[in-house]
PDB file of N, CA and C in Angstrom:
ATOM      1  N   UNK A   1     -36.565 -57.354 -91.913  1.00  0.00           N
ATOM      2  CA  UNK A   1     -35.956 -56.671 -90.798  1.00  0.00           C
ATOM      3  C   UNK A   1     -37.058 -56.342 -89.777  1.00  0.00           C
ATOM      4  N   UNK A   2     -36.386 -56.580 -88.729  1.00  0.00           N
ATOM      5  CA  UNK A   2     -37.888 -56.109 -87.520  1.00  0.00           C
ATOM      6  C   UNK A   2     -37.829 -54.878 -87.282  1.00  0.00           C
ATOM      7  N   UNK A   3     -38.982 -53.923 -86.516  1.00  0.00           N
ATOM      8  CA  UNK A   3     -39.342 -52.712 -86.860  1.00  0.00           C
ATOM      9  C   UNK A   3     -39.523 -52.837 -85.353  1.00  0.00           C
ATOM     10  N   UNK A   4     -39.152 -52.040 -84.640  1.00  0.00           N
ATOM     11  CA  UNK A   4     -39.236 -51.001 -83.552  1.00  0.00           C
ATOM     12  C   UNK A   4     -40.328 -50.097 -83.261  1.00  0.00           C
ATOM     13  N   UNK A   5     -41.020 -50.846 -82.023  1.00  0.00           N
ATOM     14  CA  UNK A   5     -41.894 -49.399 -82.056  1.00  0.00           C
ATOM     15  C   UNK A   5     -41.715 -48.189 -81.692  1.00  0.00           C
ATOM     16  N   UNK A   6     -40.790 -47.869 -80.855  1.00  0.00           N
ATOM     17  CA  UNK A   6     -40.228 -46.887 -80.684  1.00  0.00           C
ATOM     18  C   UNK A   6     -38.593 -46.377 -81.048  1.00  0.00           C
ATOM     19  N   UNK A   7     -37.831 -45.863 -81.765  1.00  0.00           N
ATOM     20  CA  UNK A   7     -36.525 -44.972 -81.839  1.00  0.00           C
ATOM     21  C   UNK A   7     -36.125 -45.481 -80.845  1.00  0.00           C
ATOM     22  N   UNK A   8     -34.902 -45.650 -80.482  1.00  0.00           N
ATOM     23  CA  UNK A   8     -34.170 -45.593 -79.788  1.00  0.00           C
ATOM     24  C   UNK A   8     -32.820 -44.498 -80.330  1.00  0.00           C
ATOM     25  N   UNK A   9     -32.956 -44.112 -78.853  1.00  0.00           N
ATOM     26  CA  UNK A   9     -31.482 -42.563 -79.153  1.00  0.00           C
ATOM     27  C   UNK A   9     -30.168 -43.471 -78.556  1.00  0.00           C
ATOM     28  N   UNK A  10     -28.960 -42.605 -79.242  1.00  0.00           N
ATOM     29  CA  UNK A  10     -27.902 -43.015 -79.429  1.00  0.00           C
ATOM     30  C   UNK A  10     -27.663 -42.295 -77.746  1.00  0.00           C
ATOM     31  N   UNK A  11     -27.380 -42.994 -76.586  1.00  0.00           N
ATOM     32  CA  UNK A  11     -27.550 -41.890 -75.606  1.00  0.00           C
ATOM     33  C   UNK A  11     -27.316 -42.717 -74.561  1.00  0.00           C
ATOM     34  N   UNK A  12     -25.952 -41.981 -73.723  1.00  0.00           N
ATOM     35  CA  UNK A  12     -25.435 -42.920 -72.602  1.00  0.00           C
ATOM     36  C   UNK A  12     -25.875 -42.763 -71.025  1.00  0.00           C
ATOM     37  N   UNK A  13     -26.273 -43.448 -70.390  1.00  0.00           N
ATOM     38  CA  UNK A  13     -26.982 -43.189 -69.294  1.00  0.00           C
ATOM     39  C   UNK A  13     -27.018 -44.004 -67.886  1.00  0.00           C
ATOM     40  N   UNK A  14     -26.993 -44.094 -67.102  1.00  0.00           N
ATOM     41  CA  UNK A  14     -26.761 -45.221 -65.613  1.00  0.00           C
ATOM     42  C   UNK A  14     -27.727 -45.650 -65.452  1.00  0.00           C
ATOM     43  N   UNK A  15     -27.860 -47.193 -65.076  1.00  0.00           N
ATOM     44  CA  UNK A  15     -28.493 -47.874 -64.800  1.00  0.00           C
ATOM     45  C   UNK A  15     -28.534 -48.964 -63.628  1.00  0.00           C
ATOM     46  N   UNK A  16     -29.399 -49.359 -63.034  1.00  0.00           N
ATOM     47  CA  UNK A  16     -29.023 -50.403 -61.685  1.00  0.00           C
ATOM     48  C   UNK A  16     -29.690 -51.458 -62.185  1.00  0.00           C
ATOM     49  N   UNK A  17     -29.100 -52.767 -62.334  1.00  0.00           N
ATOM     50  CA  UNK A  17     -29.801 -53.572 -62.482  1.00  0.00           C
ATOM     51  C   UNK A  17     -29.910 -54.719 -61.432  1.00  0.00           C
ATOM     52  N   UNK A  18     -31.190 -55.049 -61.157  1.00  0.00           N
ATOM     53  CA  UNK A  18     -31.585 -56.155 -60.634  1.00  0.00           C
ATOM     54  C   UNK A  18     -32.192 -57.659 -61.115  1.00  0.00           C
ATOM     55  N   UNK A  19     -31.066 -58.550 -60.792  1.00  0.00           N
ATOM     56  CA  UNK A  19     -31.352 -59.845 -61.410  1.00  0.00           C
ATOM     57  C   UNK A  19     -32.028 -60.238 -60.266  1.00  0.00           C
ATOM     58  N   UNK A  20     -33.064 -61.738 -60.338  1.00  0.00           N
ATOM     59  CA  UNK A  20     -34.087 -62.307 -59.210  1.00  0.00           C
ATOM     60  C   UNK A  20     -32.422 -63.040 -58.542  1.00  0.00           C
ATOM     61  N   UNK A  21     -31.735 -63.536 -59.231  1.00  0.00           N
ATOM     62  CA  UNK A  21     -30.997 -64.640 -58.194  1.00  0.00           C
ATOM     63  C   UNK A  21     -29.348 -63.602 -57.688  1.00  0.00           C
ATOM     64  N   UNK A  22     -29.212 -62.777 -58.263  1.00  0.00           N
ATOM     65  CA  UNK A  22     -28.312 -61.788 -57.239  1.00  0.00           C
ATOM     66  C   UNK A  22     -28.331 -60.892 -56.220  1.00  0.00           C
ATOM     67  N   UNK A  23     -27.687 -61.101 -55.161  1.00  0.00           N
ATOM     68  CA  UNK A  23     -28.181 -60.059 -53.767  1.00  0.00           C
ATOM     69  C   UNK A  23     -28.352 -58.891 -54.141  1.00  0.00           C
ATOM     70  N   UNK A  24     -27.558 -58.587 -54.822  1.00  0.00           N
ATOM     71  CA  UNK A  24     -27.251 -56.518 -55.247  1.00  0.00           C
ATOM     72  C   UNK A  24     -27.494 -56.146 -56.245  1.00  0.00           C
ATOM     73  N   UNK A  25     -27.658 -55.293 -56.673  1.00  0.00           N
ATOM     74  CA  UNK A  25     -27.673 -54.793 -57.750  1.00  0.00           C
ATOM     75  C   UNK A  25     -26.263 -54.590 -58.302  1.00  0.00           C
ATOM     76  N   UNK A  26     -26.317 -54.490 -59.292  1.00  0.00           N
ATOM     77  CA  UNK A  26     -25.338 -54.136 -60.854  1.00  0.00           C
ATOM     78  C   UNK A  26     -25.133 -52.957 -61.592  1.00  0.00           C
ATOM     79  N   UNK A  27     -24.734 -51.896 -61.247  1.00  0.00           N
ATOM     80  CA  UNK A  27     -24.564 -50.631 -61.997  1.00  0.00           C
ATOM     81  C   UNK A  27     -23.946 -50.701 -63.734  1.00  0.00           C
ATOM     82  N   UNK A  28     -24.077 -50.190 -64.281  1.00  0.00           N
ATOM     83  CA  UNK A  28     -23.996 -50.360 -65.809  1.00  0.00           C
ATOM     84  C   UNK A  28     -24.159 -48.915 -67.146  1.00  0.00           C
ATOM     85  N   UNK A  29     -23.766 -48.863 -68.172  1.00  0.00           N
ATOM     86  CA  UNK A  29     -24.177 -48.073 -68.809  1.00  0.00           C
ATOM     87  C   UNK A  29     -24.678 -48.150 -70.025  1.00  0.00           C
ATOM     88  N   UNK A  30     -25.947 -47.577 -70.373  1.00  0.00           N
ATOM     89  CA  UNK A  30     -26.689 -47.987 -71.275  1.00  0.00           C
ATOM     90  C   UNK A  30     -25.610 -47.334 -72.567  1.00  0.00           C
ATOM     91  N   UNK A  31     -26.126 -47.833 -73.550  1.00  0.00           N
ATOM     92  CA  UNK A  31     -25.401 -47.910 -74.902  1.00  0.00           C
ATOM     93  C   UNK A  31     -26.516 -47.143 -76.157  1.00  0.00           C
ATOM     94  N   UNK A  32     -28.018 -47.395 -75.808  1.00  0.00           N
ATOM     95  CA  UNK A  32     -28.968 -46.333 -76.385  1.00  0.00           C
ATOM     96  C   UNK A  32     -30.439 -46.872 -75.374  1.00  0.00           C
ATOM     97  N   UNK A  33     -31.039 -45.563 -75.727  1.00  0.00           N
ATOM     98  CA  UNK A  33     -32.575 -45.389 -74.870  1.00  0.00           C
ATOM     99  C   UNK A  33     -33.747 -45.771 -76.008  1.00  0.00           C
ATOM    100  N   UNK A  34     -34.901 -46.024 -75.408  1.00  0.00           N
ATOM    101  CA  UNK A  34     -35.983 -45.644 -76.047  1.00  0.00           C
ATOM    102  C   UNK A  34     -37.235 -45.693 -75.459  1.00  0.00           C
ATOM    103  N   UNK A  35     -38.273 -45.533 -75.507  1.00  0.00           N
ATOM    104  CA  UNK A  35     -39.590 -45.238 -74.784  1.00  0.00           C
ATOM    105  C   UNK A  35     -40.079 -47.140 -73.786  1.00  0.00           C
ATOM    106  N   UNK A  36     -39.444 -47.631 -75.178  1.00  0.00           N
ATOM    107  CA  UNK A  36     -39.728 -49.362 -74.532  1.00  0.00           C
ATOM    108  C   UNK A  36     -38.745 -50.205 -74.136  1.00  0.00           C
ATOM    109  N   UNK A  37     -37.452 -49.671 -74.202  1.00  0.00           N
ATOM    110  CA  UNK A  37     -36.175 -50.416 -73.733  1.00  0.00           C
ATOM    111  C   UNK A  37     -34.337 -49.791 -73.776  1.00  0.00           C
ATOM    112  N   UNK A  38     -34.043 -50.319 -73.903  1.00  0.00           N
ATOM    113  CA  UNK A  38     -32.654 -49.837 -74.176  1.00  0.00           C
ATOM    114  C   UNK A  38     -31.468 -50.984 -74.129  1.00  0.00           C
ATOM    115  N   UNK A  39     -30.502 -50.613 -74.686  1.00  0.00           N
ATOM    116  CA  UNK A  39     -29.179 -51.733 -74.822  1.00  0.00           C
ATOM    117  C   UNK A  39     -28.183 -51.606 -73.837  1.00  0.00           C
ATOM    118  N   UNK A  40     -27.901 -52.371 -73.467  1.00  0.00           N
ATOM    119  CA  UNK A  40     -26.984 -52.293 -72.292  1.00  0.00           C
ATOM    120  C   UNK A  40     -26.034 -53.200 -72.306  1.00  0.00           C
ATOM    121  N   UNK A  41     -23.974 -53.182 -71.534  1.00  0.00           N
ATOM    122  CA  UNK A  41     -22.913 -53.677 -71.661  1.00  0.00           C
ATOM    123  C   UNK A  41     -22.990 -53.940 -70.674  1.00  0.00           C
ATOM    124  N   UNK A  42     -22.054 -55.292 -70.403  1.00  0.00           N
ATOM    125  CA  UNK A  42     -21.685 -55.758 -68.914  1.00  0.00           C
ATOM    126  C   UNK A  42     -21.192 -57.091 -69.129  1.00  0.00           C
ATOM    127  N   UNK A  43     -20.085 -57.444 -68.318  1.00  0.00           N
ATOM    128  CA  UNK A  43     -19.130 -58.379 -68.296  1.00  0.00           C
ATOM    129  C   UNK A  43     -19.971 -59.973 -68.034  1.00  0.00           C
ATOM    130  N   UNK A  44     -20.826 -60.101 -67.542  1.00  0.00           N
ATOM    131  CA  UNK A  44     -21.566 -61.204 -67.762  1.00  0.00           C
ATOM    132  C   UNK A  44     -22.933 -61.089 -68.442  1.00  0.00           C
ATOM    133  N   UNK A  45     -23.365 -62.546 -69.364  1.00  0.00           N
ATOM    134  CA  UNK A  45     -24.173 -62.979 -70.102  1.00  0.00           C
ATOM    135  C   UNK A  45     -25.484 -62.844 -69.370  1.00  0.00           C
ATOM    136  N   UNK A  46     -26.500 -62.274 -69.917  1.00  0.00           N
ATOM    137  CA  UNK A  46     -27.706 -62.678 -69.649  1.00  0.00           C
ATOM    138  C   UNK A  46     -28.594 -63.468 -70.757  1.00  0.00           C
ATOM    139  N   UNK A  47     -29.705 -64.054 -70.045  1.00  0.00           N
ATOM    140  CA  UNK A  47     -30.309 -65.078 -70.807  1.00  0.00           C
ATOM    141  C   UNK A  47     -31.481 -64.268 -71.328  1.00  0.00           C
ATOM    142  N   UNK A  48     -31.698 -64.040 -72.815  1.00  0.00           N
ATOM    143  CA  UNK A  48     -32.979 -64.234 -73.081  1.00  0.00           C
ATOM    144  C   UNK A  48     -34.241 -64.481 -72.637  1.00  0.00           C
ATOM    145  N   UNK A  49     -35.317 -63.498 -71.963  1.00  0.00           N
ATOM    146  CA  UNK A  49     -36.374 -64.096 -72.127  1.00  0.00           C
ATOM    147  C   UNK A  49     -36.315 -63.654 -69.920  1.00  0.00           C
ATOM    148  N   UNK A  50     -34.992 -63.455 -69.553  1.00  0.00           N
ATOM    149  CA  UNK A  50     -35.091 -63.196 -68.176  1.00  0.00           C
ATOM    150  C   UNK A  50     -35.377 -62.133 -67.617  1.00  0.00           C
ATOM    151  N   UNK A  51     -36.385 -62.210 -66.238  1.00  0.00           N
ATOM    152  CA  UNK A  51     -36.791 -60.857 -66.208  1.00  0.00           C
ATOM    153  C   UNK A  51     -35.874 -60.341 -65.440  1.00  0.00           C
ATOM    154  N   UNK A  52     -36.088 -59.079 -65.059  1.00  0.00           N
ATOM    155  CA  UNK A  52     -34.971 -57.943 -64.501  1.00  0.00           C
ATOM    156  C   UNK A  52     -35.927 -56.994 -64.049  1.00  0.00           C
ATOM    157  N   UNK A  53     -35.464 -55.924 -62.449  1.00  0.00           N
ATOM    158  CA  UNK A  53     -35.696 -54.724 -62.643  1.00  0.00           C
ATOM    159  C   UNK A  53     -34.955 -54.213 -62.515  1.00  0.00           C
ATOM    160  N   UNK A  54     -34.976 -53.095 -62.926  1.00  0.00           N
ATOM    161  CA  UNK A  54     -34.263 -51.745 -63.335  1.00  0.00           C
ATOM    162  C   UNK A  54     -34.609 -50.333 -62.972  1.00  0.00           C
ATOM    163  N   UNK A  55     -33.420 -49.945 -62.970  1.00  0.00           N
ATOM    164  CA  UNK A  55     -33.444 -48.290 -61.941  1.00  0.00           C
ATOM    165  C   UNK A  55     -32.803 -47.709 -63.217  1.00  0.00           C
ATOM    166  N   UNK A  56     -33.152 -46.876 -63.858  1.00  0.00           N
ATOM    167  CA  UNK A  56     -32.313 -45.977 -65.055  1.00  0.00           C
ATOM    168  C   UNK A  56     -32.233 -44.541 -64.579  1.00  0.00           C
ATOM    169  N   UNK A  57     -31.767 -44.383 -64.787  1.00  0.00           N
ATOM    170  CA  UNK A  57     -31.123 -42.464 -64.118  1.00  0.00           C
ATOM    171  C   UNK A  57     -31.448 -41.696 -65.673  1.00  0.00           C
ATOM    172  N   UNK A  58     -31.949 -40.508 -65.209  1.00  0.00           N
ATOM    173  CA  UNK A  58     -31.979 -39.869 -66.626  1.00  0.00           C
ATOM    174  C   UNK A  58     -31.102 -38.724 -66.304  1.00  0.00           C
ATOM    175  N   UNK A  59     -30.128 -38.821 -67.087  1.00  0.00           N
ATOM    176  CA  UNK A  59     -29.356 -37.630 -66.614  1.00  0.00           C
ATOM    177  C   UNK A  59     -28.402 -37.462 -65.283  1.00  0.00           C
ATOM    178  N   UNK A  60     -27.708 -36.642 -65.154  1.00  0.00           N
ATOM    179  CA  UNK A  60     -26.673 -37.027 -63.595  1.00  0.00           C
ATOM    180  C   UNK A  60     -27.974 -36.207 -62.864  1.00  0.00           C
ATOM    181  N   UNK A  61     -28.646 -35.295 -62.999  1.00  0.00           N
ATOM    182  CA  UNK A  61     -29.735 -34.417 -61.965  1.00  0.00           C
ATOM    183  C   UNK A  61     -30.797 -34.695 -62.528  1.00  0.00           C
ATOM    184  N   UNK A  62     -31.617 -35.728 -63.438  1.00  0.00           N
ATOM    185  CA  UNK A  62     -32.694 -36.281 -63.414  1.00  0.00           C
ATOM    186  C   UNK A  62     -33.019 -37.271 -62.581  1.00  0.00           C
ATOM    187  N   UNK A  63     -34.555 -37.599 -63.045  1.00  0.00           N
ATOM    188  CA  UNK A  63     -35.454 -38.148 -62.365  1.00  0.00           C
ATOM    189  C   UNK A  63     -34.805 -39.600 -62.869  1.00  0.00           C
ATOM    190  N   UNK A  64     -35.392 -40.599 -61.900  1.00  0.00           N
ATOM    191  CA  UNK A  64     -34.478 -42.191 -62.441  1.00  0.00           C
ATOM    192  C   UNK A  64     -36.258 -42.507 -62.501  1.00  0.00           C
ATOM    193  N   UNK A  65     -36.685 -43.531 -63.186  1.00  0.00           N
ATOM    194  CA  UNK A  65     -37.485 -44.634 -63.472  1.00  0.00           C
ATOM    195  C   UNK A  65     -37.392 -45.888 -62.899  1.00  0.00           C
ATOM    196  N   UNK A  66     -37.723 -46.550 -62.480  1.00  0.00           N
ATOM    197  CA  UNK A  66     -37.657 -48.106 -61.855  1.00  0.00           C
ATOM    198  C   UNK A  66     -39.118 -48.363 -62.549  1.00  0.00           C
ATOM    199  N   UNK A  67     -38.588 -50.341 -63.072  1.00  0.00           N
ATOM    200  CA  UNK A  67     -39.849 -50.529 -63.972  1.00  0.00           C
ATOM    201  C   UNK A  67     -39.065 -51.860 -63.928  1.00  0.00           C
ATOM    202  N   UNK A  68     -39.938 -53.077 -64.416  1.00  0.00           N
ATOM    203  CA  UNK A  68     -39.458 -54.551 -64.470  1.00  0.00           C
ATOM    204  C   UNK A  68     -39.135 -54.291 -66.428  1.00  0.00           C
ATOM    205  N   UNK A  69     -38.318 -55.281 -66.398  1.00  0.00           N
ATOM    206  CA  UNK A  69     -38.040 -55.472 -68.367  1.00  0.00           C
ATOM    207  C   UNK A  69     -37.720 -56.605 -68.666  1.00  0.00           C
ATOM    208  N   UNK A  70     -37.537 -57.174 -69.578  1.00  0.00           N
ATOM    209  CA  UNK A  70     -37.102 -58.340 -70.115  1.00  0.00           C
ATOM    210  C   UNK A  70     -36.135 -58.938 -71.124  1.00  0.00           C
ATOM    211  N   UNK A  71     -35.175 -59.598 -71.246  1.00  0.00           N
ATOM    212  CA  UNK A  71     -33.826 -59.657 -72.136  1.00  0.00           C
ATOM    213  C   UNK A  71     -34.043 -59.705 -73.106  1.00  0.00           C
ATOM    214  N   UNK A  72     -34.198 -59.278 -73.930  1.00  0.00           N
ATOM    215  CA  UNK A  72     -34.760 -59.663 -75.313  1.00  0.00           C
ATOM    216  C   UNK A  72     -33.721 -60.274 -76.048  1.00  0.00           C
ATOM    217  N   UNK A  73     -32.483 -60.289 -76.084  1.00  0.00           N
ATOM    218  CA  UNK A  73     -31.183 -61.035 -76.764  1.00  0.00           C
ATOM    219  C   UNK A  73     -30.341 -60.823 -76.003  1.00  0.00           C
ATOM    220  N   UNK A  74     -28.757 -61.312 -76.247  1.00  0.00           N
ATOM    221  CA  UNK A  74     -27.529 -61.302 -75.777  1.00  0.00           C
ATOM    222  C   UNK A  74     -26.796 -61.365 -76.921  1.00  0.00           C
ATOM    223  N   UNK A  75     -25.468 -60.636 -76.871  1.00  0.00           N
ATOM    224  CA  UNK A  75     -24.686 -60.931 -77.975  1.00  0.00           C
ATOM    225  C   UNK A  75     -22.551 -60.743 -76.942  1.00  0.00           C
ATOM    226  N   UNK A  76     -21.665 -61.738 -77.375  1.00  0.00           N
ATOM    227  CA  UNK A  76     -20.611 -61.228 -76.409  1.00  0.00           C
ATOM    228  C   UNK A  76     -19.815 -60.407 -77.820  1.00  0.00           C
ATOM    229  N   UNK A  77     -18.850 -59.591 -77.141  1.00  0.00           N
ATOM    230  CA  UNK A  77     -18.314 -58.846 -78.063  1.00  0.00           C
ATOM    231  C   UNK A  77     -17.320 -59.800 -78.211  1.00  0.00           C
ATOM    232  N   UNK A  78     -16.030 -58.991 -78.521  1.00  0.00           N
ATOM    233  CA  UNK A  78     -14.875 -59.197 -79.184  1.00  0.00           C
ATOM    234  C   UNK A  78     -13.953 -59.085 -78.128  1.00  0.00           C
ATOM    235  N   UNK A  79     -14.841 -58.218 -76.990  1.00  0.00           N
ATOM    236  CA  UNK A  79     -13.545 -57.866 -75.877  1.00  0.00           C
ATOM    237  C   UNK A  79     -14.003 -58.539 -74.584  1.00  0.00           C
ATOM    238  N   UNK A  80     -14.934 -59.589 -75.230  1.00  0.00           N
ATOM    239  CA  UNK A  80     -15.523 -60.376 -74.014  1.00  0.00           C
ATOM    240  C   UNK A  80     -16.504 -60.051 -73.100  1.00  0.00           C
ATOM    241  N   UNK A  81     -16.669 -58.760 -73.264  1.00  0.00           N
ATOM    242  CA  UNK A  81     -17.951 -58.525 -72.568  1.00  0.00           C
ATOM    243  C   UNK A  81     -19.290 -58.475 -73.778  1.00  0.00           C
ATOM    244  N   UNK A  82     -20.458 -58.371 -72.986  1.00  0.00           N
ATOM    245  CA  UNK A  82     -21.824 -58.978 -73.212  1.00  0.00           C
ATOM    246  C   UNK A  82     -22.556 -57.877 -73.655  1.00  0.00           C
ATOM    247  N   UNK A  83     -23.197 -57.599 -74.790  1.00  0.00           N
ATOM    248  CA  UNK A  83     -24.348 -56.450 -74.985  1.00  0.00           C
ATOM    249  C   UNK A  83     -25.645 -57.471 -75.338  1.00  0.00           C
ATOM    250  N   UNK A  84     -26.776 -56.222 -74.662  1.00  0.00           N
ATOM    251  CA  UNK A  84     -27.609 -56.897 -74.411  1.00  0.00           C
ATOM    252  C   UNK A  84     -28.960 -55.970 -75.029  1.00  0.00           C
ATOM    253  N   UNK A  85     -30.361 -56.485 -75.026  1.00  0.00           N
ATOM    254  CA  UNK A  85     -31.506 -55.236 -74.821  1.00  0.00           C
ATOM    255  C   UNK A  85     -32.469 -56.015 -73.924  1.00  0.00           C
ATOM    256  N   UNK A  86     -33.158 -54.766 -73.596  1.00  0.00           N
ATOM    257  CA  UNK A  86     -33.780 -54.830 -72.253  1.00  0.00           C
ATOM    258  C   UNK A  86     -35.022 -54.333 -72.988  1.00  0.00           C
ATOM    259  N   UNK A  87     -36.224 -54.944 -72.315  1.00  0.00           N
ATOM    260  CA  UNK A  87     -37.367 -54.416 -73.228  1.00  0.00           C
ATOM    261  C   UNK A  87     -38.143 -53.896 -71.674  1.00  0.00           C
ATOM    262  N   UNK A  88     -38.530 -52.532 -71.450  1.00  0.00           N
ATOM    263  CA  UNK A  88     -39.647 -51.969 -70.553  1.00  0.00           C
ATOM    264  C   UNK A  88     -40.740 -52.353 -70.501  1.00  0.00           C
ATOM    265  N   UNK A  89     -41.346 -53.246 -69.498  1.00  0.00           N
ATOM    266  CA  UNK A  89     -42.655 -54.528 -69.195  1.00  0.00           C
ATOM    267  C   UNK A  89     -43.779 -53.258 -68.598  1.00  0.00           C
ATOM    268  N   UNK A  90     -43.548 -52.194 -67.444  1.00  0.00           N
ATOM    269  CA  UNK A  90     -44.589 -51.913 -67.002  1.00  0.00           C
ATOM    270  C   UNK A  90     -44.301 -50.141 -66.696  1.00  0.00           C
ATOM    271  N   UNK A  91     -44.032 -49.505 -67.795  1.00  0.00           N
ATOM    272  CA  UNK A  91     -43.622 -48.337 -67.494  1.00  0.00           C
ATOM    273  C   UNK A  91     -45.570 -47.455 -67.532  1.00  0.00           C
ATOM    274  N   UNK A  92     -45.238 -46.301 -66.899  1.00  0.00           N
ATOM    275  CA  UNK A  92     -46.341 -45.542 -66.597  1.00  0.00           C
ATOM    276  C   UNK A  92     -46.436 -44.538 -67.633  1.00  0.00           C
ATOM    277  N   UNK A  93     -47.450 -43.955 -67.523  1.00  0.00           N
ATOM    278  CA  UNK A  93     -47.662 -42.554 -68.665  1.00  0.00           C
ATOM    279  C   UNK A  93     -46.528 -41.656 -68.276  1.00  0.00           C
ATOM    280  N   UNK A  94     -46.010 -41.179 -66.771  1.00  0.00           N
ATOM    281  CA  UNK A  94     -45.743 -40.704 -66.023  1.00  0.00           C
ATOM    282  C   UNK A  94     -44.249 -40.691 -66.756  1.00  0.00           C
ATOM    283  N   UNK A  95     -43.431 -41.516 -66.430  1.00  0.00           N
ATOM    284  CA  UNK A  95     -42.446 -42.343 -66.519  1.00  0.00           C
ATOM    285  C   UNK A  95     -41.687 -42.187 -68.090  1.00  0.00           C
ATOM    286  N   UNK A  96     -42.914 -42.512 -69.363  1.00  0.00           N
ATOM    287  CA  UNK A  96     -42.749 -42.227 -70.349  1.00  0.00           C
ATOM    288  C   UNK A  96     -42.563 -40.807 -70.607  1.00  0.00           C
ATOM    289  N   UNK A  97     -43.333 -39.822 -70.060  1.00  0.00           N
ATOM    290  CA  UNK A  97     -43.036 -38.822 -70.513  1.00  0.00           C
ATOM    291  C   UNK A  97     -41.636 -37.837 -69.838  1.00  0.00           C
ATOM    292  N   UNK A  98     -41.287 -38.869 -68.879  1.00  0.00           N
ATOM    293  CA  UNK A  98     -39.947 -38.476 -68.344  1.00  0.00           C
ATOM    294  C   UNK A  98     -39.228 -38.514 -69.349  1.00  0.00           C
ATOM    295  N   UNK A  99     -38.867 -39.723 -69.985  1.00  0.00           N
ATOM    296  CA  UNK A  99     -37.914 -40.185 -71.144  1.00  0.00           C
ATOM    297  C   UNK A  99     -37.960 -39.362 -72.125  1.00  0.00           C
ATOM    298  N   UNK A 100     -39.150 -39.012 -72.388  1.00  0.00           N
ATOM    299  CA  UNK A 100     -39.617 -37.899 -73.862  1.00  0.00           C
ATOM    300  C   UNK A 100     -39.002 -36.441 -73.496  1.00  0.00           C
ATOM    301  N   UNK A 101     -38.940 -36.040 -71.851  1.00  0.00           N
ATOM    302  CA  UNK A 101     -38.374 -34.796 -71.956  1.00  0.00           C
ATOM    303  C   UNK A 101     -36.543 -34.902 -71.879  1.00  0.00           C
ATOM    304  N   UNK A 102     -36.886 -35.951 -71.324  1.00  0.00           N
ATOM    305  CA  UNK A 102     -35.207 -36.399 -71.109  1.00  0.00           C
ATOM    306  C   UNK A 102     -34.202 -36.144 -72.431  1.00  0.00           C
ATOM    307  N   UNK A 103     -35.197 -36.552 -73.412  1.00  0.00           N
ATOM    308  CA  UNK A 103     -34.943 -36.595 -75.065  1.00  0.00           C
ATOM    309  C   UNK A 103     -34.628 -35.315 -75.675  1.00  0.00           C
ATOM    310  N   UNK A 104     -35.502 -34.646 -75.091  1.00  0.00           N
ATOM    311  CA  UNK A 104     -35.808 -32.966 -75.640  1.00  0.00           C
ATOM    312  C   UNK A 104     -34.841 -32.160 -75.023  1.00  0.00           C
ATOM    313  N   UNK A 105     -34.275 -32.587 -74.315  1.00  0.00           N
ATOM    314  CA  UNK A 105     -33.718 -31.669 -73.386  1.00  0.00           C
ATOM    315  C   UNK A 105     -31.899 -32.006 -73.719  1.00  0.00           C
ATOM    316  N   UNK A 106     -31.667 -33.047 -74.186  1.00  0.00           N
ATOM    317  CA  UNK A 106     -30.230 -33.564 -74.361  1.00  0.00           C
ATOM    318  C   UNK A 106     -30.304 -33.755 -75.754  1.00  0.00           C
ATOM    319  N   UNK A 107     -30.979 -33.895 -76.769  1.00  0.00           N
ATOM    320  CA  UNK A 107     -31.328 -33.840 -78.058  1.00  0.00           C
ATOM    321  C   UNK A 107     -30.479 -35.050 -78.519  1.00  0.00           C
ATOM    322  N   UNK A 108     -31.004 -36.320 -78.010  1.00  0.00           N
ATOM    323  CA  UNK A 108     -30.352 -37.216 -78.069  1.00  0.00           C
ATOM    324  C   UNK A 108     -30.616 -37.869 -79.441  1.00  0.00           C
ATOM    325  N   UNK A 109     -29.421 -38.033 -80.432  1.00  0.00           N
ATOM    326  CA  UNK A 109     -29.696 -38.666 -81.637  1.00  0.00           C
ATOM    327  C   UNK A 109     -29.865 -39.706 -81.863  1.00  0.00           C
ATOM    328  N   UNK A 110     -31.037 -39.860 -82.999  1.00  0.00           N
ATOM    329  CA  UNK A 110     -31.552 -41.134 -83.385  1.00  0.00           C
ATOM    330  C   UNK A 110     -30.420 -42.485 -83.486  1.00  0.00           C
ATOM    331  N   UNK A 111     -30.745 -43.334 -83.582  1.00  0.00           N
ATOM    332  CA  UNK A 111     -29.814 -44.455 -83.665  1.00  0.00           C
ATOM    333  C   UNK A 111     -29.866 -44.893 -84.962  1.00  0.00           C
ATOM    334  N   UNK A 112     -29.446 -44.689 -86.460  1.00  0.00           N
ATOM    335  CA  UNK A 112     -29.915 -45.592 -87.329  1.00  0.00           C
ATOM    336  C   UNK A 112     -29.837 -47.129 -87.875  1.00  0.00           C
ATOM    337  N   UNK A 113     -28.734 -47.444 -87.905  1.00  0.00           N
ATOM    338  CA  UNK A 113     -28.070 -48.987 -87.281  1.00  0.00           C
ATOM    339  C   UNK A 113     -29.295 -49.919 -86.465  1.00  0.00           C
ATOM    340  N   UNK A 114     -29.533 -50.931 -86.816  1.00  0.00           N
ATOM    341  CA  UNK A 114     -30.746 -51.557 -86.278  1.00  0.00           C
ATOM    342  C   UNK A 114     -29.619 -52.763 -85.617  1.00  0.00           C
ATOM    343  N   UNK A 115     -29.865 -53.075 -84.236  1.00  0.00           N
ATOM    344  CA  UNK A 115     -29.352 -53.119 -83.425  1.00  0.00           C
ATOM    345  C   UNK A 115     -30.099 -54.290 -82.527  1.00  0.00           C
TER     346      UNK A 115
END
């Protein structure tokens, strides 16, 4: 089984995503967090291995993060839409420790389910 370097919390949150070949961005909601990525739903497939940036909101009156990431898998459900994970390429000390209070502050539970 592969090992995680960081937890990811069970913890729902907004996100903007930016693909290189779409004009706009993509609003979305994450499915769980963690210091290096998070899982995310949405009606179309992404590819493995594609980069993305991303705007994540912490909280409806938190601070948001913008940082580039990368697909790490795709899977489609049952109801036809797409879950995905996103791996965090260039986050800051700064940035990280947003997420860590973000954590502390909503006491967001661990995820145990490897995912």
């Amino acid at each position: 089984m592969e090992r995680r370097r960081h937890i990811r919390r069970s913890i729902e949150t907004s996100a903007w995503l930016y693909q290189p070949d779409d004009g706009r961005p993509s609003i979305m909601r994450s499915a769980d967090l963690s210091l290096s990525g998070m899982r995310l739903t949405w009606l179309r497939p992404v590819v493995p291995g594609q980069p993305l940036l991303l705007r994540v909101h912490l909280g409806d009156n938190g601070p948001a993060i913008e940082c580039k990431g990368r697909v790490c898998w795709c899977e489609q459900l049952a109801n036809k839409m797409y879950r995905f994970g996103v791996r965090f390429l260039d986050m800051t000390d700064d940035e990280t420790a947003q997420i860590e209070e973000f954590f502390n502050v909503t006491k967001a539970r661990p995820v145990l389910a490897a995912v």
